[in-house]
Protein backbone atom coordinates (compact mmCIF):
# COMPACT_ATOMS: atom_id res chain seq x y z
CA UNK A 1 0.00 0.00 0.00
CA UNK A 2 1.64 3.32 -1.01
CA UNK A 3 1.72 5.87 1.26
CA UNK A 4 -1.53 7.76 2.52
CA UNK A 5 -1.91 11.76 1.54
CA UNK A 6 -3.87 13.76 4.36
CA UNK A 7 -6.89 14.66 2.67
CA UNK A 8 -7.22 18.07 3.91
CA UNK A 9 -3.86 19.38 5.43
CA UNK A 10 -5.21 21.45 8.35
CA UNK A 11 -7.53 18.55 9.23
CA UNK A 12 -6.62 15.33 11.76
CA UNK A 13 -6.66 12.54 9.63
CA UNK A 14 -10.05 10.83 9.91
CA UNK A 15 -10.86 7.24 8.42
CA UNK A 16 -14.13 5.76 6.77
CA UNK A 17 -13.91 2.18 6.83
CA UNK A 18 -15.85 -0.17 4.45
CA UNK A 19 -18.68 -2.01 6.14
CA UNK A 20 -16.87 -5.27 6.61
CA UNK A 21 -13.54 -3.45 8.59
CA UNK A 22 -15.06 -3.34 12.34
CA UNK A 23 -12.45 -5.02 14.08
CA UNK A 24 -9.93 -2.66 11.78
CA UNK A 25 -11.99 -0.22 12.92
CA UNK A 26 -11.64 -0.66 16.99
CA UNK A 27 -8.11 -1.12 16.40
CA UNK A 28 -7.85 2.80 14.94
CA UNK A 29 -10.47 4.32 17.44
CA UNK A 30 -8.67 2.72 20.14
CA UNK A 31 -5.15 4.23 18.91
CA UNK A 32 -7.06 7.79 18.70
CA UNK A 33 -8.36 8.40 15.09
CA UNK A 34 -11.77 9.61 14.31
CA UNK A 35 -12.93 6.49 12.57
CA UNK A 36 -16.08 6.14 10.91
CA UNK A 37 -17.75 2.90 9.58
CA UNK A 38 -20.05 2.55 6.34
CA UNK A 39 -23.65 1.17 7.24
CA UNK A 40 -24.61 -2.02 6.69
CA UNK A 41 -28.27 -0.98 5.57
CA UNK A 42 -28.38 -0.66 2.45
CA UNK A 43 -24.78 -1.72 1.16
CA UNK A 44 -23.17 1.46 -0.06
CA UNK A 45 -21.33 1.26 -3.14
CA UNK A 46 -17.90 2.39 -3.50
CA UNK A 47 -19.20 5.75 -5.34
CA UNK A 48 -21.09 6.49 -2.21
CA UNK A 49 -18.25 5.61 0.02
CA UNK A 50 -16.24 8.43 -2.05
CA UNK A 51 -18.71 10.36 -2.07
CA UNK A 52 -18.93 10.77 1.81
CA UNK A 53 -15.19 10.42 2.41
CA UNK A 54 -15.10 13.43 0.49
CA UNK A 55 -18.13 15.40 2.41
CA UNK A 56 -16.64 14.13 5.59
CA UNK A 57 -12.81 14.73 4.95
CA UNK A 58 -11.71 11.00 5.39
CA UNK A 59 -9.62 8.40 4.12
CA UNK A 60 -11.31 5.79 2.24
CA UNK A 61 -10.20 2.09 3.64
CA UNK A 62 -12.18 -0.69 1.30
CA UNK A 63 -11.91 -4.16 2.58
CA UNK A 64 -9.85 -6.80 0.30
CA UNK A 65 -13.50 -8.55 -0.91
CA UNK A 66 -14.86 -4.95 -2.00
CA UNK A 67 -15.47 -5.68 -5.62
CA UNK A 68 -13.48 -3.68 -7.91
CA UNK A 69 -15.42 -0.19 -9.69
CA UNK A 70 -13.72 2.30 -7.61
CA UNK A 71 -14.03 5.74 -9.69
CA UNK A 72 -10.46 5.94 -11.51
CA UNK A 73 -10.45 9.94 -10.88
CA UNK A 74 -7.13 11.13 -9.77
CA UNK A 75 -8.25 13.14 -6.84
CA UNK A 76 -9.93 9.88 -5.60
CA UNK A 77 -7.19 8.02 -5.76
CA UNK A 78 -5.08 10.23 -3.15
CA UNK A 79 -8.35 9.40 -0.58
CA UNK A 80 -8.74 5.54 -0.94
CA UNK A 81 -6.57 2.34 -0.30
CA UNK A 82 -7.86 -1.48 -0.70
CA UNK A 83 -6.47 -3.13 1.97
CA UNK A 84 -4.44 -6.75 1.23
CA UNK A 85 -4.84 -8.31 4.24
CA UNK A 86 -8.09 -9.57 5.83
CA UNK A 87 -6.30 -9.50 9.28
CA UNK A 88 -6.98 -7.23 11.62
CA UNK A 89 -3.39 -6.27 12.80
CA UNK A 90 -2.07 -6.86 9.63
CA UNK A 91 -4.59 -4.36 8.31
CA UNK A 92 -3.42 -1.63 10.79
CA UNK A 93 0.06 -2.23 9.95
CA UNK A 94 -0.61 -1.72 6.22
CA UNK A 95 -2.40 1.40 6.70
CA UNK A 96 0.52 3.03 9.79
CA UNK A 97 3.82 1.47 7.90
CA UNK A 98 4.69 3.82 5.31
CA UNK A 99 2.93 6.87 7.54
CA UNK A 100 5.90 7.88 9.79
CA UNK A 101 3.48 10.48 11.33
CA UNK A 102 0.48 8.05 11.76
CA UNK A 103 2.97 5.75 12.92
CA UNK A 104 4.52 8.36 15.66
CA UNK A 105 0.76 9.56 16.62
CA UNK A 106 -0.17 5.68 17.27
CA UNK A 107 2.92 5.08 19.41
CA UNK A 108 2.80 8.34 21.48
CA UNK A 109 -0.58 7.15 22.32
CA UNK A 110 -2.17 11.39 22.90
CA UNK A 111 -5.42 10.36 21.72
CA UNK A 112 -5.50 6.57 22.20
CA UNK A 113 -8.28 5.13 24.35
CA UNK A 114 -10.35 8.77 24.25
CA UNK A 115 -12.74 6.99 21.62
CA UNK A 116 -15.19 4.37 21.87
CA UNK A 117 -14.27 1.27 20.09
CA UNK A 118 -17.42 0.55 19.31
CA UNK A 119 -19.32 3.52 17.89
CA UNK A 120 -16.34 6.30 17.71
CA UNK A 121 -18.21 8.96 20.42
CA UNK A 122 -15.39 10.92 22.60
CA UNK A 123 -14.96 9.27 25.72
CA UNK A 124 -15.04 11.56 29.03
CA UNK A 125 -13.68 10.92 32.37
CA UNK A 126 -15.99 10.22 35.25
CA UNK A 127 -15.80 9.82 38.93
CA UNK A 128 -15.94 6.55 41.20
CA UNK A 129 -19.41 7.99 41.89
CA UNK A 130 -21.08 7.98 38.29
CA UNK A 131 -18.98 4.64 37.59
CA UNK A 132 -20.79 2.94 41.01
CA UNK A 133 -24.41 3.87 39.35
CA UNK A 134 -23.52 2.01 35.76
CA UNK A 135 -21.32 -0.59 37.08
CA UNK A 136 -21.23 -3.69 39.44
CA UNK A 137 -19.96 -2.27 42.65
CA UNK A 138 -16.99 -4.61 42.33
CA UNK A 139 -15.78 -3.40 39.37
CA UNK A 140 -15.96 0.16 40.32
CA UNK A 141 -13.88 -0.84 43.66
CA UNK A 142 -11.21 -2.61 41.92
CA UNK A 143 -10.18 0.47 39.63
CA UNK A 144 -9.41 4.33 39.58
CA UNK A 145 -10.44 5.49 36.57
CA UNK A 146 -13.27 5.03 34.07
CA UNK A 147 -14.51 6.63 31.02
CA UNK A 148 -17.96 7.31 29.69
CA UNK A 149 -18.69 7.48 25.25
CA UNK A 150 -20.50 10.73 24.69
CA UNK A 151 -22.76 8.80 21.86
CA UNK A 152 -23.55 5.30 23.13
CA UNK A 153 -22.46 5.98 27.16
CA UNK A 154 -20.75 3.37 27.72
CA UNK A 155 -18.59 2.85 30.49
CA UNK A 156 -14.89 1.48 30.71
CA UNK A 157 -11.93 1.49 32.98
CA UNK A 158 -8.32 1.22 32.70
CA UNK A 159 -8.20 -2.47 33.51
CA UNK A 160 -5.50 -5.20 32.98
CA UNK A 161 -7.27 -5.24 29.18
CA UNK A 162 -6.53 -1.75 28.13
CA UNK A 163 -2.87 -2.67 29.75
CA UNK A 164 -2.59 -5.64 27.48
CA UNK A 165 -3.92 -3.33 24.42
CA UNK A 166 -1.67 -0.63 24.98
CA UNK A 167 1.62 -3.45 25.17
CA UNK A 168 0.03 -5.22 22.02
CA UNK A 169 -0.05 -1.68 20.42
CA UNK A 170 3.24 -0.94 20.94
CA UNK A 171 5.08 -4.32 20.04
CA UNK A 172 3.07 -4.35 16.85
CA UNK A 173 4.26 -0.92 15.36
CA UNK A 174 7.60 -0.90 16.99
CA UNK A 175 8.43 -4.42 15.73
CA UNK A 176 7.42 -3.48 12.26
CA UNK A 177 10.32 -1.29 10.46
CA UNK A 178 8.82 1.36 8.07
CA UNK A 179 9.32 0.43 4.57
């Protein structure tokens, strides 16, 4: 995959995933990018997909199976990538490797786990107190800090999981050289 071109430059990069990218797309929210996912209902084609990655200022990410018919237009073309892989990880890697400042955001983790894997809302901190009336009372004792999604309100906490993603995170783009 050649390299990605921001696709406004006074704009954080911001994804729009194909339909069938959802674990792709946890894995980028979690890092800290504004990731967006195309509805299921109907099937969009890839015109539309353009079409709002344009309106919306995003990268275009199509999933290997996409069928081909991607409009051939230049300026398109500097907005979309079809991934290779159908691997998760491998899918993030393929998107971050040639990216050094992608890369660099992922690994100095500013914005990772401030979005909601799941439906991409901002996630705010909230006290003990709030966490006690959304959570089993033993969850809430055995942690310090938890997080509520704007959209979907949610609640999380920096557990032993977001410990293990944050190590997985790290070995996976600091074992992979840039190409």
């Amino acid at each position: 995959m050649e390299g990605l071109r921001l696709v406004r430059n006074d704009a954080p990069v911001r994804f729009l995933l194909d339909r069938d990218l959802m674990p792709l797309a946890r894995h980028l929210r979690r890092i800290g990018f504004d990731t967006a996912l195309a509805s299921d209902d109907p099937v969009p084609t890839v015109a539309a997909l353009h079409d709002r990655a344009r309106e919306e200022f995003r990268i275009l990410i199509l999933a290997p199976s996409r069928p081909s018919g991607a409009p051939r237009d230049a300026a398109d073309a500097l907005e979309t990538r079809r991934l290779r892989s159908t691997e998760p990880s491998e899918q993030l890697l393929e998107i971050l490797k040639n990216e050094p400042a992608l890369r660099a955001a992922a690994l100095g983790g500013a914005g990772a786990f401030l979005r909601c894997p799941e439906c991409n809302g901002d996630l705010h901190s909230i006290s003990r107190e709030l966490a006690y009336e959304r959570l089993p009372r033993e969850t809430a004792d055995a942690h310090e800090k938890f997080w509520c999604c704007a959209r979907c309100e949610k609640v999380s906490w920096d557990g032993a999981h977001a410990e293990r993603q944050r190590r997985w995170l790290h070995e996976l783009l600091a074992d992979e050289s840039p190409s």
